[in-house]
N, C-alpha and C. Protein backbone atom coordinates (compact mmCIF):
# COMPACT_ATOMS: atom_id res chain seq x y z
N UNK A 1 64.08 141.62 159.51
CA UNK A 1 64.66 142.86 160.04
C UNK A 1 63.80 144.05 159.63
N UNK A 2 63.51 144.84 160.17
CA UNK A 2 63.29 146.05 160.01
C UNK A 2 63.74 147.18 159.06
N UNK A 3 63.22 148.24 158.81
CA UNK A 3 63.89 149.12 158.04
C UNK A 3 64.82 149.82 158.55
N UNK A 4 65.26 150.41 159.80
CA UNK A 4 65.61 151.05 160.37
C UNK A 4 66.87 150.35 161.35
N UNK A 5 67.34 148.67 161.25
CA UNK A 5 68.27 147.62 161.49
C UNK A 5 68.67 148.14 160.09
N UNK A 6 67.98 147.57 159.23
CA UNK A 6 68.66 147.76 157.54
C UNK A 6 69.87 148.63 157.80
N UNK A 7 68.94 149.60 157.41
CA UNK A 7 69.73 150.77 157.52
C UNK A 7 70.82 151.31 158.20
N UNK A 8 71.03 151.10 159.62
CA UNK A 8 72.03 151.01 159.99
C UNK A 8 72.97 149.99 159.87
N UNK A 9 72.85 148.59 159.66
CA UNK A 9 73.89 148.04 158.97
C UNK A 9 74.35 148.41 157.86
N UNK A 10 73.63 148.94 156.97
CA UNK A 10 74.41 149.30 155.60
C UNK A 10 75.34 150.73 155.93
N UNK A 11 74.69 151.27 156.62
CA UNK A 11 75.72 152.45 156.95
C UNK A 11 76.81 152.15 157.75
N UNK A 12 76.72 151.11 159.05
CA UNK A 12 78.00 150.64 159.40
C UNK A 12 79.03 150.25 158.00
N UNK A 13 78.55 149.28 157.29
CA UNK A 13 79.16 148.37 156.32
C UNK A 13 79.66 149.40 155.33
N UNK A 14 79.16 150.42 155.06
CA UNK A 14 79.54 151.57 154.03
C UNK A 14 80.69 152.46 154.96
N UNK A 15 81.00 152.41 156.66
CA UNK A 15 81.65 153.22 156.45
C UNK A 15 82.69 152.43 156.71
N UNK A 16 82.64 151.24 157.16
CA UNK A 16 83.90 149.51 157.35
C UNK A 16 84.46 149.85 155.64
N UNK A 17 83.79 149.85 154.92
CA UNK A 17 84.45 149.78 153.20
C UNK A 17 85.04 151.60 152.85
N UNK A 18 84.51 152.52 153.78
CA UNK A 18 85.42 153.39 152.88
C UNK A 18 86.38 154.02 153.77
N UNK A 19 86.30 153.34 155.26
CA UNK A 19 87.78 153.13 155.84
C UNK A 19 88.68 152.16 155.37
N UNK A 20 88.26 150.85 154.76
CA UNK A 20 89.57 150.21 154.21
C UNK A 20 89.93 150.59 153.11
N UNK A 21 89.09 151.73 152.74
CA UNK A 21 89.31 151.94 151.12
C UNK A 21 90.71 153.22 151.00
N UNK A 22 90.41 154.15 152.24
CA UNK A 22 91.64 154.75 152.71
C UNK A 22 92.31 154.22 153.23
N UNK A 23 92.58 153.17 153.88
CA UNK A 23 93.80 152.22 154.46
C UNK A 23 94.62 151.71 153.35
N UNK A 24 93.55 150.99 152.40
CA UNK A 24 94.46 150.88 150.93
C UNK A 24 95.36 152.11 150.33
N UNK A 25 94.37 152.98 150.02
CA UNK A 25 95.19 153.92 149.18
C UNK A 25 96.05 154.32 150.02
N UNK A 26 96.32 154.43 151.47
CA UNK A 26 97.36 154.93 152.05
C UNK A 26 98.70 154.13 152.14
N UNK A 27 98.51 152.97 151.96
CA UNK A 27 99.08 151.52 152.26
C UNK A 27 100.10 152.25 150.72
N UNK A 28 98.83 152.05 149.33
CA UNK A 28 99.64 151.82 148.04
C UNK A 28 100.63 153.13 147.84
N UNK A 29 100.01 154.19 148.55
CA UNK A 29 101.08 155.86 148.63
C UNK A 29 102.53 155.21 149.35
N UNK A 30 102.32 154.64 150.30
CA UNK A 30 103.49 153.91 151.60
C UNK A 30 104.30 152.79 150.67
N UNK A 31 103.96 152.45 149.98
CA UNK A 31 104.74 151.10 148.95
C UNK A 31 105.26 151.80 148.01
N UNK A 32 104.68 152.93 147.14
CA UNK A 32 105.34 153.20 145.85
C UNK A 32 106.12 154.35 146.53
N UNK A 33 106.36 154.82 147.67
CA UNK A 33 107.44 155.35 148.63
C UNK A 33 108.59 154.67 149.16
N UNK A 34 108.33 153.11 149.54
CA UNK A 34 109.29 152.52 149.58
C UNK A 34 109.92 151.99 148.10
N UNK A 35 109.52 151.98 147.80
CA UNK A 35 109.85 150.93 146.22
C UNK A 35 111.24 152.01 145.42
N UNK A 36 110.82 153.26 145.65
CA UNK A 36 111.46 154.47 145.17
C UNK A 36 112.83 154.50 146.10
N UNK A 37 112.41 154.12 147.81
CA UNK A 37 113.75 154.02 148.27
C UNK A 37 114.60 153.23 147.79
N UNK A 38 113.99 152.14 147.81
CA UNK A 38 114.83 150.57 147.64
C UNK A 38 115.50 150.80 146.20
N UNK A 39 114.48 151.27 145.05
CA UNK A 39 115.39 151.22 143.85
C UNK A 39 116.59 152.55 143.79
N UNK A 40 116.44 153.53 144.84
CA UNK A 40 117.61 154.30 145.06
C UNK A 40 118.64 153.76 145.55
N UNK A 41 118.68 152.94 146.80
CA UNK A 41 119.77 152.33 147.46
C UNK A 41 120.52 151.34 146.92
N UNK A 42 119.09 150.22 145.60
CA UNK A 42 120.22 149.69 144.31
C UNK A 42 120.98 150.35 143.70
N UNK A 43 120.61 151.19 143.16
CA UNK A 43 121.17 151.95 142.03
C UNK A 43 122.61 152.69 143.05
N UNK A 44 122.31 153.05 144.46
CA UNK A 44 123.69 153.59 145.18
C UNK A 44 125.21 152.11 145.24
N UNK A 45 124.37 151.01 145.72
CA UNK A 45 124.88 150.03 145.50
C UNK A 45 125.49 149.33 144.91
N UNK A 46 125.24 149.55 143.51
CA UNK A 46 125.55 148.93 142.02
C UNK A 46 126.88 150.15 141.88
N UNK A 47 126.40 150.92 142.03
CA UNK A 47 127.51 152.55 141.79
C UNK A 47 129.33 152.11 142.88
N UNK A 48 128.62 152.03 143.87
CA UNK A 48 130.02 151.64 144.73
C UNK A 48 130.18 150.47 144.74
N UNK A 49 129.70 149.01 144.17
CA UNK A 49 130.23 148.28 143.74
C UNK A 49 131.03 148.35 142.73
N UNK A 50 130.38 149.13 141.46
CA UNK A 50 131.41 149.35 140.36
C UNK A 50 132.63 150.29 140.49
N UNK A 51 132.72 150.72 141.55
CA UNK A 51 134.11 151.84 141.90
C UNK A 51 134.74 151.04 142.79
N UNK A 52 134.48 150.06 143.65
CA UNK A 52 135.08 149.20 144.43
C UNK A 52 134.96 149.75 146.07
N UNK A 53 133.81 150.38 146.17
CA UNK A 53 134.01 151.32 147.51
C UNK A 53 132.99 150.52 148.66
N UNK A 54 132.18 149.70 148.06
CA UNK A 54 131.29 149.04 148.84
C UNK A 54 131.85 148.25 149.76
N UNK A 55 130.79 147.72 150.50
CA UNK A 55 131.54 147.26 151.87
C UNK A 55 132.25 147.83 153.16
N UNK A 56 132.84 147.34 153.66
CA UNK A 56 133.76 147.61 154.96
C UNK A 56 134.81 146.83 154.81
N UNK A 57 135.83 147.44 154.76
CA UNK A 57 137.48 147.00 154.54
C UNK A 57 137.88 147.50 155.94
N UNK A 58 139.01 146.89 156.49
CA UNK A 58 139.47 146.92 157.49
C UNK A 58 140.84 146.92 157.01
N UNK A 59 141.95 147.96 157.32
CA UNK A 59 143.39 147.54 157.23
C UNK A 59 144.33 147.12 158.31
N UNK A 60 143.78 147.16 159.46
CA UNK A 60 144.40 146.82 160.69
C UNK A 60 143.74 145.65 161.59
N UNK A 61 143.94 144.83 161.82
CA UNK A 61 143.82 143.94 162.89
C UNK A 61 143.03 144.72 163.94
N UNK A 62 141.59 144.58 164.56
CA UNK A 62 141.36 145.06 165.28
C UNK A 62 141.90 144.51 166.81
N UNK A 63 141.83 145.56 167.93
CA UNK A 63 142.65 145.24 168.96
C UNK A 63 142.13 143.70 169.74
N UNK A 64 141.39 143.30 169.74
CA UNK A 64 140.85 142.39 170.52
C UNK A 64 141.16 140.87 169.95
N UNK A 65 142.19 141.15 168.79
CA UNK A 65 142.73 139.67 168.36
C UNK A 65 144.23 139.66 168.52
C-alpha cells in the first residue's frame, strides 16, 4: 500500500473508534439514567407495598360478569 491508502485508512479507522467511543459514553450516560429510574420505582414499590396500597383492588364485580 501506499502512503497516502495508509493514511486514509487510519483516519477512517480513527474516526469508526471515536464515534463508538461517543456511542459508548452516551449509551453509559442512558444506563446510569435508567438504573436511577428503576431504583426509584423500587424504592416507590417497596413503600406501597409496606402501606398496603400497591396493586389494583377492585370492590365491585365488574359489569361484564
Amino acid at each position: 500500500m501506499d502512503d497516502t491508502r495508509v493514511e486514509e485508512e487510519l483516519a477512517h479507522l480513527r474516526r469508526a473508534c471515536d464515534d463508538l467511543s461517543e456511542m459508548v459514553a452516551r449509551q453509559e450516560r442512558e444506563i446510569a439514567s435508567l438504573s436511577a429510574r428503576v431504583a426509584l420505582l423500587m424504592e416507590r414499590a417497596a413503600a406501597q407495598e409496606q402501606e398496603g396500597t400497591g396493586g389494583a383492588v377492585f370492590a365491585e364485580t365488574p359489569p361484564h360478569w
